[in-house]
Protein backbone atom coordinates (compact mmCIF):
# COMPACT_ATOMS: atom_id res chain seq x y z
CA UNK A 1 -3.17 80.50 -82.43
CA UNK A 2 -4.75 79.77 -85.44
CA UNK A 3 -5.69 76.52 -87.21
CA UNK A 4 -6.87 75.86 -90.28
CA UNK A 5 -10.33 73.11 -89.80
CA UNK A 6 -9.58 69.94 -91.55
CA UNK A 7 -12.23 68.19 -93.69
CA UNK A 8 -12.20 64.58 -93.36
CA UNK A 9 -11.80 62.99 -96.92
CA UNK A 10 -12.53 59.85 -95.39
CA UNK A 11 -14.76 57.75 -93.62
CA UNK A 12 -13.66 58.00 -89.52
CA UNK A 13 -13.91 54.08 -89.07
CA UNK A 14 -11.05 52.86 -86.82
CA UNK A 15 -10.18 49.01 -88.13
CA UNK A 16 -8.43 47.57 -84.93
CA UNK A 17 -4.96 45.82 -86.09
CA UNK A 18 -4.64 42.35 -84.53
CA UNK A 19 -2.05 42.58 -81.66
CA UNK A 20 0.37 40.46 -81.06
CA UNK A 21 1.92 39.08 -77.65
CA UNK A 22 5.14 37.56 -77.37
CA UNK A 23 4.98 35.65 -74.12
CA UNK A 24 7.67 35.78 -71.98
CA UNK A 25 9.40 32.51 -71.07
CA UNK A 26 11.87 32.47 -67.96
CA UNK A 27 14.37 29.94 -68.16
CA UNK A 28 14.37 27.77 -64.80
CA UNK A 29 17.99 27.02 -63.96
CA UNK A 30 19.11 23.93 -65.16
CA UNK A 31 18.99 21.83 -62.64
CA UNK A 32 21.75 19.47 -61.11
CA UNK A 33 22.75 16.29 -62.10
CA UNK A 34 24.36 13.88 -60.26
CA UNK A 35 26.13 10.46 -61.92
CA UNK A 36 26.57 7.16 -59.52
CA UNK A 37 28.41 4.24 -60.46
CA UNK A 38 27.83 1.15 -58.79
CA UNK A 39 30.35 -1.23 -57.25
CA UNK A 40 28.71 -3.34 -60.22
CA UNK A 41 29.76 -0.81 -63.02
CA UNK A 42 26.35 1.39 -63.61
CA UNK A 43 26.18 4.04 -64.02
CA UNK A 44 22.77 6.06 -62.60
CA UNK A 45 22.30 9.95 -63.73
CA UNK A 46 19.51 11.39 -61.89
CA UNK A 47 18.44 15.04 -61.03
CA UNK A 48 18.98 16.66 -57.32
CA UNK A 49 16.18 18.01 -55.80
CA UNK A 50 18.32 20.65 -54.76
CA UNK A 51 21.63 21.92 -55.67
CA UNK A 52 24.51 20.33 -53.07
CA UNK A 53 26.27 23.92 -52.93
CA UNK A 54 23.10 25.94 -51.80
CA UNK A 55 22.36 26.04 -48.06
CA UNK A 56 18.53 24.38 -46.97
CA UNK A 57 15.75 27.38 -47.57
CA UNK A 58 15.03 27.58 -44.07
CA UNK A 59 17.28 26.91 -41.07
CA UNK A 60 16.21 24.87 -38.24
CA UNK A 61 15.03 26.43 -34.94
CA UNK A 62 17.09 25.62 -32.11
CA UNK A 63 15.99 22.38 -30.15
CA UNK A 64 14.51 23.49 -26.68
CA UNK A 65 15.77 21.50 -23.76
CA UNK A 66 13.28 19.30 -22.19
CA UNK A 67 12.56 20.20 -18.46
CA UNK A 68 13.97 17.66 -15.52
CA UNK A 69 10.49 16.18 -14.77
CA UNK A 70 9.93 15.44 -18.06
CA UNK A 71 13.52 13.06 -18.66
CA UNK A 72 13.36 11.95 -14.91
CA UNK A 73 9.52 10.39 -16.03
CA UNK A 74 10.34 9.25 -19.37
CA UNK A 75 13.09 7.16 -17.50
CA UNK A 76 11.19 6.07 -14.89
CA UNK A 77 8.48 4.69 -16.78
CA UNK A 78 9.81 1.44 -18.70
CA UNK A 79 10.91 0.83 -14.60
CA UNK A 80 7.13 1.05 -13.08
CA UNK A 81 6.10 -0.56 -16.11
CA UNK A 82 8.65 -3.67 -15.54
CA UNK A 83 7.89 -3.42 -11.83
CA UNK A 84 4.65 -3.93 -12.38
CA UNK A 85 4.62 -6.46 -14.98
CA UNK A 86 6.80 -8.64 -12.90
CA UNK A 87 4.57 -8.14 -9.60
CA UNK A 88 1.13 -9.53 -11.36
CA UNK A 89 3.28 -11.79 -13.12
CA UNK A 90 4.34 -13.74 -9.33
CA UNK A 91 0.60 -13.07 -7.79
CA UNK A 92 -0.22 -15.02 -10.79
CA UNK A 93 2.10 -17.73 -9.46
CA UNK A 94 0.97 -17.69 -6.41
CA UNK A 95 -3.31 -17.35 -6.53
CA UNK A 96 -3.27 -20.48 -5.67
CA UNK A 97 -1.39 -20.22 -2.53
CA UNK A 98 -3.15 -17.28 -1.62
CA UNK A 99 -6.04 -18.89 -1.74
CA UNK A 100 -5.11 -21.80 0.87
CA UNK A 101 -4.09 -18.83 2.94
CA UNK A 102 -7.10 -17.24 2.99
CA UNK A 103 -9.07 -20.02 3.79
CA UNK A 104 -6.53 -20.85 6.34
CA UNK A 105 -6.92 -17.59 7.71
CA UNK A 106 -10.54 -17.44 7.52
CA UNK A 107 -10.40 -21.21 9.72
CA UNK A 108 -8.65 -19.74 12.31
CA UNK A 109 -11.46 -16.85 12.42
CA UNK A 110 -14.36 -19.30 12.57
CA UNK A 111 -12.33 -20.84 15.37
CA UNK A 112 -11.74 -18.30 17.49
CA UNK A 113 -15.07 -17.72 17.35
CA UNK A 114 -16.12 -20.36 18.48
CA UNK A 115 -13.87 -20.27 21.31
CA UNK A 116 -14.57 -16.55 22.11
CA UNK A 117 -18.57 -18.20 22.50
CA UNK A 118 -17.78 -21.22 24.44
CA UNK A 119 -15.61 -18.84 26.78
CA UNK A 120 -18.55 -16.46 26.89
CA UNK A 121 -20.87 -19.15 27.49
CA UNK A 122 -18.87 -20.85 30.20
CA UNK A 123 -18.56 -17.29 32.00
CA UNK A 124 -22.23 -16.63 31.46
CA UNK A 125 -22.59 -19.85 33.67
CA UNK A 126 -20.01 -19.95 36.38
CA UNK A 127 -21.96 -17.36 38.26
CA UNK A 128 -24.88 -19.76 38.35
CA UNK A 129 -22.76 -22.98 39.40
CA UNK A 130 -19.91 -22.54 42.07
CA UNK A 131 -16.69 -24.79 41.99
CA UNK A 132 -17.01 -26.37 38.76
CA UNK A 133 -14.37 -25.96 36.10
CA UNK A 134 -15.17 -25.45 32.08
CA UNK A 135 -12.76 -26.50 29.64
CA UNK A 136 -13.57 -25.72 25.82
CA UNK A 137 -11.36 -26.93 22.72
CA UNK A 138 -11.54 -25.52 19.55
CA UNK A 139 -9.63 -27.07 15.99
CA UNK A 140 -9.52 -25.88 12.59
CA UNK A 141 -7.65 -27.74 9.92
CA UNK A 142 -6.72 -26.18 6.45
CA UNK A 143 -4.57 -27.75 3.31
CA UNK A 144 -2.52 -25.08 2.01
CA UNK A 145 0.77 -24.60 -0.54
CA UNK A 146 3.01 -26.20 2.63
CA UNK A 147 1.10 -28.59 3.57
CA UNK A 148 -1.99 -29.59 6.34
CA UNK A 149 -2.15 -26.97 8.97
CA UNK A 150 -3.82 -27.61 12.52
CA UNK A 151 -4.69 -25.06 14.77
CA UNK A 152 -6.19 -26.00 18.13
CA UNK A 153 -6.98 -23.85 20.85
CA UNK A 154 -8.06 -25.12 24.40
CA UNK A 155 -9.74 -22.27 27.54
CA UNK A 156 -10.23 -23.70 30.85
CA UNK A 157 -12.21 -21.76 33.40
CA UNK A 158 -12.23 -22.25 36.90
CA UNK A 159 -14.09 -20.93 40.28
């Protein structure tokens, strides 16, 4: 096919033409209102943050049942914790008394002791001496929450 060549009769200078945009504007849905009057008589119009007849975005997963151990603890524990409170709570109380006991206790050690010596002195000596009888007394007096307490303890040894 043929054409016939053109000439130009004009300059070939492209002049851009300004363009124009028309943005594009979505419309958000209008959003709910809701209108409270008060017992008083106002009356409050305020937005929702999301419209009453839609369901929630996401639903909620299931709640997974806690294991036995886990309950059976969670219950025990205010119990060992009130257990507890209440047992330092009485040796609180009684420190005191505990400590007349314990030196009461450690009286009666010292005593025996001593009696445990004079018996093994006695017996250390009755095979040197024959006929003769030993007799050995031991006391130990402590103060305590009941009172004064007297603990005597007598060994006789004989031939």
């Amino acid at each position: 096919m043929e054409q016939p060549i053109r000439t130009p009769t004009a300059a070939a200078v492209h002049l851009p033409q300004p363009l124009v945009y028309a943005p594009t504007v979505q419309t958000a849905p209008a959003a709910p209102v809701a209108r409270i009057v008060t017992p008083q008589g106002d009356v409050i119009t305020g937005y929702l943050m999301q419209p009453a007849d839609q369901p929630p975005a996401a639903p909620t997963p299931a709640a997974q049942p806690l294991p036995v151990w886990v309950r059976s603890t969670a219950l025990l524990m205010p119990v060992a914790a009130g257990s507890a409170t209440l047992a330092f709570w009485g040796l609180s109380l009684a420190v005191e008394s505990l400590a007349a006991l314990a030196a009461a206790l450690w009286n009666l050690f010292l005593s025996l002791l001593a009696l445990s010596a004079v018996v093994a002195v006695a017996a250390s000596r009755r095979g040197r001496r024959g006929g003769t009888t030993v007799t050995a007394t031991a006391t130990a007096t402590s103060r305590s929450l009941f009172g004064r307490t007297t603990a005597r303890a007598t060994a006789t040894v004989r031939k």
